[in-house]
Protein backbone atom coordinates (compact mmCIF):
# COMPACT_ATOMS: atom_id res chain seq x y z
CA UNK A 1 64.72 8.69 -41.92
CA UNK A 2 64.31 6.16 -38.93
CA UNK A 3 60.67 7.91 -37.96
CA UNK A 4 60.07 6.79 -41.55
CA UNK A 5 60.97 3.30 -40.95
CA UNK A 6 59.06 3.30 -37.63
CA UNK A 7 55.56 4.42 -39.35
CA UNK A 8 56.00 1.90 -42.32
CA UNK A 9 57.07 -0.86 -39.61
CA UNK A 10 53.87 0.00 -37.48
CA UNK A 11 51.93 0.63 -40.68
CA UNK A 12 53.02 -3.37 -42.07
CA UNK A 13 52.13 -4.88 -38.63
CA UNK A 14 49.18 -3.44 -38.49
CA UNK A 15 47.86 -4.56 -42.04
CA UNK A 16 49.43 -8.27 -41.01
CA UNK A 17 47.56 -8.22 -38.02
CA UNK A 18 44.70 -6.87 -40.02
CA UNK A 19 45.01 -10.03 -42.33
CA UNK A 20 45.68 -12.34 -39.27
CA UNK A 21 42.69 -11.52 -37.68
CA UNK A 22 40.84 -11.54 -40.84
CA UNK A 23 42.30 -15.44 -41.89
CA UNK A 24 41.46 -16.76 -38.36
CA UNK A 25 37.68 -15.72 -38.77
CA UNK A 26 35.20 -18.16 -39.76
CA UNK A 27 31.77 -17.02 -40.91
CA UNK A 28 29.07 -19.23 -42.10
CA UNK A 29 25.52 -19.39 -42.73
CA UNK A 30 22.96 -22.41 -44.26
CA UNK A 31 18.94 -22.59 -44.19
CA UNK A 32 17.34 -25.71 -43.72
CA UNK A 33 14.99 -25.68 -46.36
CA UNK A 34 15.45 -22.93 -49.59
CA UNK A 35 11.76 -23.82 -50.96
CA UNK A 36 9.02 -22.56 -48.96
CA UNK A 37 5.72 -22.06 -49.26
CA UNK A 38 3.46 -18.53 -48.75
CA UNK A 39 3.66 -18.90 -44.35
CA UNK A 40 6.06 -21.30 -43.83
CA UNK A 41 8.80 -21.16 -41.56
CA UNK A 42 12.48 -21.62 -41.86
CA UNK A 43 15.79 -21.88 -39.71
CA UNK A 44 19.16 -19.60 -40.93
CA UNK A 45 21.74 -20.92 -38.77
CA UNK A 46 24.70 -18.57 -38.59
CA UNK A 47 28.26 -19.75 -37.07
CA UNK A 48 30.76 -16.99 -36.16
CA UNK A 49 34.53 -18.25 -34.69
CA UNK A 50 36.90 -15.65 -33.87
CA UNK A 51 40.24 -16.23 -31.58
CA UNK A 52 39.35 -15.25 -27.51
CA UNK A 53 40.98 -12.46 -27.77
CA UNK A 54 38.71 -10.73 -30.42
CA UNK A 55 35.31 -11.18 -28.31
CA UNK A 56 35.27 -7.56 -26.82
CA UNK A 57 36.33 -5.64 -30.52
CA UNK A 58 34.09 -7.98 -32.90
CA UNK A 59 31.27 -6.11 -34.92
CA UNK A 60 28.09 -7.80 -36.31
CA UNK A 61 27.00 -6.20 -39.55
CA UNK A 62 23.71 -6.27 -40.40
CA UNK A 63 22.54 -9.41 -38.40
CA UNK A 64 18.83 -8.83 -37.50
CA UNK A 65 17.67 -8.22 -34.11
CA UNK A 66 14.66 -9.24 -32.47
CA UNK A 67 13.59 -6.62 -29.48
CA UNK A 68 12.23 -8.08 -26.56
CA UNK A 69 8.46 -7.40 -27.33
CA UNK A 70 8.17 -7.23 -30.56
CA UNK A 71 6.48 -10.13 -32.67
CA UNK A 72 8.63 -9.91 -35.85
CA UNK A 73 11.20 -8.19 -37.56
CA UNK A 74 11.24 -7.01 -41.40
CA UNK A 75 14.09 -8.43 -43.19
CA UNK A 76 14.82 -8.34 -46.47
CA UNK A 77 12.03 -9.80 -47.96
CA UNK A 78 11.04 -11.88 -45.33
CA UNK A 79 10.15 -11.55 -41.45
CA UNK A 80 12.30 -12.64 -38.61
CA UNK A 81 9.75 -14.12 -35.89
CA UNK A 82 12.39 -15.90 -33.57
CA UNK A 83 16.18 -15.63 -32.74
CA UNK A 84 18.74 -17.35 -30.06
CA UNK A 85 22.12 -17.58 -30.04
CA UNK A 86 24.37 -19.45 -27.81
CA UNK A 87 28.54 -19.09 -27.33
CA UNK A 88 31.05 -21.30 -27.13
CA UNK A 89 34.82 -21.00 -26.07
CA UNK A 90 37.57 -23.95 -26.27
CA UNK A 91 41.17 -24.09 -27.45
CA UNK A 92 41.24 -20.09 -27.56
CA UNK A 93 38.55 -19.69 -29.46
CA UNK A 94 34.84 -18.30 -29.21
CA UNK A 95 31.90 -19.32 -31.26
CA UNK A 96 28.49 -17.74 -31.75
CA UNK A 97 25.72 -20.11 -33.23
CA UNK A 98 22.61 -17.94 -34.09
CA UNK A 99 19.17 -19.34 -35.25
CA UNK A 100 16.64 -16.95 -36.78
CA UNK A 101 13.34 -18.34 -37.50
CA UNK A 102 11.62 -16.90 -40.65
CA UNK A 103 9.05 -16.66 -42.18
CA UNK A 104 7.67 -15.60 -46.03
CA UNK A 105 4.30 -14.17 -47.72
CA UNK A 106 5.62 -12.96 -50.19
CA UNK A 107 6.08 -15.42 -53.25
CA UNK A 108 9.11 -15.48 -55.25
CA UNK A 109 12.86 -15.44 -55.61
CA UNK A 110 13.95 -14.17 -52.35
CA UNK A 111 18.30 -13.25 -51.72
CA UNK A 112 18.94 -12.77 -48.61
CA UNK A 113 22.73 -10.98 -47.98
CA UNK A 114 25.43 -12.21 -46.62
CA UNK A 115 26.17 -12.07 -42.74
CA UNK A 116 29.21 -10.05 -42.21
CA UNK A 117 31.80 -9.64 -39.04
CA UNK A 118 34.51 -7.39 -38.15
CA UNK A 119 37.15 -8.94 -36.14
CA UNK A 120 38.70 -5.73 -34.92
CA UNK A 121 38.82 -2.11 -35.89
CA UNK A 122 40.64 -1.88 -38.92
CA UNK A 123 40.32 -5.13 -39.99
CA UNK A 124 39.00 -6.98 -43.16
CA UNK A 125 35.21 -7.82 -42.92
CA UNK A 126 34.51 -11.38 -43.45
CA UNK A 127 31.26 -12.96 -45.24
CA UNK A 128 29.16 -15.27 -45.38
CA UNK A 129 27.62 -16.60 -48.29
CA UNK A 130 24.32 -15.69 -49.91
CA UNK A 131 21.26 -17.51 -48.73
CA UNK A 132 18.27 -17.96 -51.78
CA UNK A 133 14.82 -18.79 -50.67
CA UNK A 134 12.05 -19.82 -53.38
CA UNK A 135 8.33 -18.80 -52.13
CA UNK A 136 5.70 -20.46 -53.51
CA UNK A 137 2.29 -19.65 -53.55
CA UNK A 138 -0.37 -21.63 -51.61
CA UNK A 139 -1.91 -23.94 -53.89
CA UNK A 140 -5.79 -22.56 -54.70
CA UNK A 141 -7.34 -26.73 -54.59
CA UNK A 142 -6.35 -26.94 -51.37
CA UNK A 143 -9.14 -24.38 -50.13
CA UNK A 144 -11.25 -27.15 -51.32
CA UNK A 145 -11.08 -29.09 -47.96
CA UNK A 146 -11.99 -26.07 -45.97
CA UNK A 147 -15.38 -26.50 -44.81
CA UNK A 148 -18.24 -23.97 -45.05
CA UNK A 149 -19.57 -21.84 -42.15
CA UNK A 150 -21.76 -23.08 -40.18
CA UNK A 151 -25.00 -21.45 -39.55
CA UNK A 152 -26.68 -19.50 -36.49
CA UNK A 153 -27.14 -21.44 -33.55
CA UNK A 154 -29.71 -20.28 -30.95
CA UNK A 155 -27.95 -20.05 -27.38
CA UNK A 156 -29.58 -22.22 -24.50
CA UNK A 157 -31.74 -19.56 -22.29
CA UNK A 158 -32.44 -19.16 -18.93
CA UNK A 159 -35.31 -17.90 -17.15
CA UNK A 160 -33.45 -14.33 -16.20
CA UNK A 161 -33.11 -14.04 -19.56
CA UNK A 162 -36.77 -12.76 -20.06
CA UNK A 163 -36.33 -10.75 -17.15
CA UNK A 164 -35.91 -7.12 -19.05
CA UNK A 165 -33.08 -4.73 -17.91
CA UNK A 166 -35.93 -2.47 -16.93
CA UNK A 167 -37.14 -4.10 -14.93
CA UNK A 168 -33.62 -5.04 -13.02
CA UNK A 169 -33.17 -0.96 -12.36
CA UNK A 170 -36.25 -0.90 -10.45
CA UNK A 171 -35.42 -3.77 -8.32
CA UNK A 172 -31.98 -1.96 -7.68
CA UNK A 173 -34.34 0.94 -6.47
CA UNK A 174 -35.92 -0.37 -4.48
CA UNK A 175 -32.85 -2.27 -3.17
CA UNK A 176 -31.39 1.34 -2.36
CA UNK A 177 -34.44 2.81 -1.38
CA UNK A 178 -34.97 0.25 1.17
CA UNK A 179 -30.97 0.52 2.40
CA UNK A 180 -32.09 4.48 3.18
CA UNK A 181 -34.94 3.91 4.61
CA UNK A 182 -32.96 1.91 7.14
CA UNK A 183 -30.39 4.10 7.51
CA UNK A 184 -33.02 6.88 8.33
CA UNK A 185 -34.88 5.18 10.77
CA UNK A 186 -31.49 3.99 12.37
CA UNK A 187 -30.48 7.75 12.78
CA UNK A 188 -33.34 8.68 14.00
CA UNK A 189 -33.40 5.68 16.98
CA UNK A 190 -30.15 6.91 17.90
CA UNK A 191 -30.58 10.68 17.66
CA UNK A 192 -33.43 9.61 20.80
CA UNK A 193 -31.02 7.83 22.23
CA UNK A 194 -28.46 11.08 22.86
CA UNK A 195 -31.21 13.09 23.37
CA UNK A 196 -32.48 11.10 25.94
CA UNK A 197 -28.75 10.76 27.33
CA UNK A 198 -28.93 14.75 27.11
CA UNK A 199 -31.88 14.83 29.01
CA UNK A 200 -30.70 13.33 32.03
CA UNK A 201 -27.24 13.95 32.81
CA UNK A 202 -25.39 11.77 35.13
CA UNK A 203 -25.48 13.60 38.97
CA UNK A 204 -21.80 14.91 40.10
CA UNK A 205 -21.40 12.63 42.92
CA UNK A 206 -22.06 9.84 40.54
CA UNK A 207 -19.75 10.89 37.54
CA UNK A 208 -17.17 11.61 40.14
CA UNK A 209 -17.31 8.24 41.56
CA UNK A 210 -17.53 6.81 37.93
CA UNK A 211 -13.83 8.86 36.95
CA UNK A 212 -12.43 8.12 40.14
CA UNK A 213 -12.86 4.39 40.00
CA UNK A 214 -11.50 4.59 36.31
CA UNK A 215 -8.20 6.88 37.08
CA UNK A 216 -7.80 4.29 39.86
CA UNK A 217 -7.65 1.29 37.59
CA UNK A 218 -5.50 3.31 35.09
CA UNK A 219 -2.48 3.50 37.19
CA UNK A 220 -0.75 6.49 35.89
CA UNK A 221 0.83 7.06 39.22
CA UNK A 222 2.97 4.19 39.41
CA UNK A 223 3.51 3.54 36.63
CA UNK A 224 5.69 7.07 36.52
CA UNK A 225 3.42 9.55 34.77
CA UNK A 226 2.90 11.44 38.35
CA UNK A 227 1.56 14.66 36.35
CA UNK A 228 -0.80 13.02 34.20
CA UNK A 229 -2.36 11.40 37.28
CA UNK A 230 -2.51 14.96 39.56
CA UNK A 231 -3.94 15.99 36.80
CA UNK A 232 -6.74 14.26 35.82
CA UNK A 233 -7.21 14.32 39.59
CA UNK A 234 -8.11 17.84 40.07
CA UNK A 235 -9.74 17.72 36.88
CA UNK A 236 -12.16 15.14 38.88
CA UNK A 237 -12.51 17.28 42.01
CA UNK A 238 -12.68 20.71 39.74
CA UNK A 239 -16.10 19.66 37.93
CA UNK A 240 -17.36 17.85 41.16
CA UNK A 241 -17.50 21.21 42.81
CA UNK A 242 -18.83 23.18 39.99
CA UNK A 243 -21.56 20.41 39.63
CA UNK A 244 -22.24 20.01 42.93
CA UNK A 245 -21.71 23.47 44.76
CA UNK A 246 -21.71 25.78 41.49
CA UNK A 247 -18.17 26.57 42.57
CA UNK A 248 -16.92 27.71 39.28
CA UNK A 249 -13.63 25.84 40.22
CA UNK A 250 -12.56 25.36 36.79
CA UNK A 251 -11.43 28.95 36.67
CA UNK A 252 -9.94 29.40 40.35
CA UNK A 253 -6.47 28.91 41.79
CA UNK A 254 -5.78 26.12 44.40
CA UNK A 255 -5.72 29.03 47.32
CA UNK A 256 -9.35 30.50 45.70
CA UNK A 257 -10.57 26.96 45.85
CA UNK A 258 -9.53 26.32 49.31
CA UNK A 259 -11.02 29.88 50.28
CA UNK A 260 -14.20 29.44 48.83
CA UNK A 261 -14.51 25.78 50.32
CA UNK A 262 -13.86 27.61 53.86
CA UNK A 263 -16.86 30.22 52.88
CA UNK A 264 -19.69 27.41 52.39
CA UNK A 265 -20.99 25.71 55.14
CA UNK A 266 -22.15 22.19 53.24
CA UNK A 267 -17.83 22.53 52.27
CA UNK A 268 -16.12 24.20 55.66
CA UNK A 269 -15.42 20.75 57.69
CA UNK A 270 -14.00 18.75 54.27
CA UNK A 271 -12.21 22.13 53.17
CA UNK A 272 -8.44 20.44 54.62
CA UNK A 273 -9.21 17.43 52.39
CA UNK A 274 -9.54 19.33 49.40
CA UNK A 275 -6.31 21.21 50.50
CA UNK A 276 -3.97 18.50 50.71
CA UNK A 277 -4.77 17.06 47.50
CA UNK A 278 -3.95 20.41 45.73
CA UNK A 279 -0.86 21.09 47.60
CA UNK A 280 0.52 17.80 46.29
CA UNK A 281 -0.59 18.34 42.92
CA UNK A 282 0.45 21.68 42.52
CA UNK A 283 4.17 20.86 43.67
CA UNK A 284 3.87 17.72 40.75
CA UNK A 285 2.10 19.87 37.92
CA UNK A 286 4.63 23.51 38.45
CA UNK A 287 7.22 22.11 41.12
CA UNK A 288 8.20 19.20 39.04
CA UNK A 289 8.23 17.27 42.16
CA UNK A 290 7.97 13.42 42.28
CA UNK A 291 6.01 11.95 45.49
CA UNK A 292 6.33 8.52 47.22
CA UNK A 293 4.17 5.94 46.32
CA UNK A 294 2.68 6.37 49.96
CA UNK A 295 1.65 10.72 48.93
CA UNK A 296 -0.13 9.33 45.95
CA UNK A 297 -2.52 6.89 47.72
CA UNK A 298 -2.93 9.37 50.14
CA UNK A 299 -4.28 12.61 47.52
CA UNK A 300 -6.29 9.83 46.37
CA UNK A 301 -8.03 8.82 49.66
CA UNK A 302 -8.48 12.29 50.54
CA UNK A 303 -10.18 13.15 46.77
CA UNK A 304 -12.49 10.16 47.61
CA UNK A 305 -13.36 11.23 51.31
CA UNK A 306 -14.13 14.65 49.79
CA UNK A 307 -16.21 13.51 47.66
CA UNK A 308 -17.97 10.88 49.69
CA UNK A 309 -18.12 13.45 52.62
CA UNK A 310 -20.38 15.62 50.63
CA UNK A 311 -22.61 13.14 48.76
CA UNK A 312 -26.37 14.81 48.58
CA UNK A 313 -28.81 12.59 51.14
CA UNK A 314 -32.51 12.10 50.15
CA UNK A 315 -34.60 13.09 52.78
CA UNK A 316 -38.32 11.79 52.65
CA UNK A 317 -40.85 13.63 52.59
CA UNK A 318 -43.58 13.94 55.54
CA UNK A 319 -46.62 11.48 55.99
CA UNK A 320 -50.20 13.70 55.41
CA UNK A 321 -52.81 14.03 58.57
CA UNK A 322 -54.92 11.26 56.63
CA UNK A 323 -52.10 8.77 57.60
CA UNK A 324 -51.02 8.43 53.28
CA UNK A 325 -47.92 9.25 52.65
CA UNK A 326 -47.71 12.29 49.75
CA UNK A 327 -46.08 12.74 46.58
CA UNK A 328 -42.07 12.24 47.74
CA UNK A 329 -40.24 14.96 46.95
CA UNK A 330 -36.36 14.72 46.93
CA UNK A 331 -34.19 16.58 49.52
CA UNK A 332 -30.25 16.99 49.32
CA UNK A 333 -28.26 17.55 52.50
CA UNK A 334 -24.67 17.00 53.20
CA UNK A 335 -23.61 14.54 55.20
CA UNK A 336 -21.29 16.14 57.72
């Protein structure tokens, strides 16, 4: 018997709240101007006050909604082209003020529903009242003011306006034609160029000299990249001897270097030189060894006196019996 009571208690207090909620709702709704005429606008402004404590459970029914986007919004009977709404909350209270902008083609009698709101779930649903709209037709005299079209008018021309489009295609070909003519012509200039490059390769004493003076200025060595500079190094020395000597260095160990250095007499008295600057550079490259500043000037003075040691010398060529000196014909000795 008392779980009886307690359901029709909750039941009753649920139905006053119900009717509470429903009492403290306000919903109204007004146009500001019920005759229109076939594209005219209007303005339905639409008040909804609820208590504060309603905002987060109140429903709008059927209120039209504009999506971001779109440029109107069919309803029924005419077409919603604007909306905004703005809220208000004082004494415990909120208000919503919409404004939907509308607008008719359609003539005639026009009812728009009411705008209804649920307070909370389970509560009564509260109306506005109905809005009427009368659309009128345009009136046909008025289309007497509109003015007739105007006739054809001749556009002011240029003088690349008699130019045909023809005739602009086969300047374009030639514009293009001339570009690869250009372009050949360039290619070909500098296809002599490397060939003529190719044709006479730098001398060995001279390209050594040249990479030298250019690991020099690069200062790997102090700078801490010891194996990078050893390297390049004997790279420097390698090629000199296989361009200079046709020592095929490149493929040799230090010791087969040194040996075959001993072995030629243009190499036997600079053979030490050569020595010391791969001992150093073999304990850097495999040893992981770091020299003093002083070892690294040193295998670099030595690489230079090697190769300065065994630059070729042009030796003239002999003076004929008639006195006239003959073609001169170019003569490499070593130095030492």
């Amino acid at each position: 018997m008392k779980r009886h009571i307690r359901y029709i208690a909750l039941l009753a207090a649920g139905l006053l709240a119900s009717g509470v909620s429903a009492q403290q709702t306000i919903v109204k709704a007004s146009v500001d101007s019920v005759d229109l005429v076939m594209g005219d606008r209007a303005h339905i402004e639409v008040s909804v006050e609820v208590p504060t404590q309603y905002e987060s459970s109140l429903q709008l029914v059927d209120f039209p909604v504009l999506t971001p986007g779109a440029e109107y919004i069919p309803f029924h009977g005419v077409d919603v082209v604007a909306s905004d709404s703005t809220t208000t909350r004082l004494d415990g209270r909120t208000r919503y003020d919409f404004d939907f902008t509308i607008q008719a083609f359609d003539p005639g009698t026009v009812s728009l529903p009411p705008f209804a709101v649920v307070p909370a779930p389970g509560a009564d649903t509260v109306k506005s009242s109905v809005i009427a709209l009368k659309i009128a037709p345009v009136d046909v005299d008025s289309l007497e003011t509109i003015h007739p079209m105007a006739g054809l008018a001749s556009p002011a021309m240029k003088w690349y306006d008699f130019i045909p489009d023809w005739f602009m295609w086969i300047f374009v070909g030639i514009f293009v034609l001339g570009i690869c003519v250009v372009a050949f012509v360039l290619l070909k200039q500098r296809k002599a160029v490397i060939e003529e490059r190719k044709a006479a390769p730098v001398p060995p004493y001279d390209l050594a000299k040249l990479r030298l003076e250019k690991l020099r200025s690069r200062n790997l060595a102090e700078s801490g990249h010891e194996k990078e500079y050893y390297t390049e190094l004997v790279d420097i020395l390698r090629q000199y001897l296989q361009g200079r000597f046709g020592i095929n260095a490149m493929e040799m160990t230090s010791t087969q270097i040194v040996r075959a250095l001993r072995s030629n007499p243009e190499t036997r008295m600079t053979a030490d030189e050569m020595r010391g600057v791969l001992s150093v550079a073999d304990f850097v490259k495999f040893a992981k060894v770091r020299p003093l500043p002083d070892d690294n000037v040193k295998a670099f003075n030595r690489a230079q006196n090697f190769v300065d040691s065994t630059k070729p010398v042009e030796i003239p060529a002999e003076e004929n019996p008639d006195g006239d000196k003959g073609d001169k014909t170019v003569k490499t000795s070593n130095k030492s």
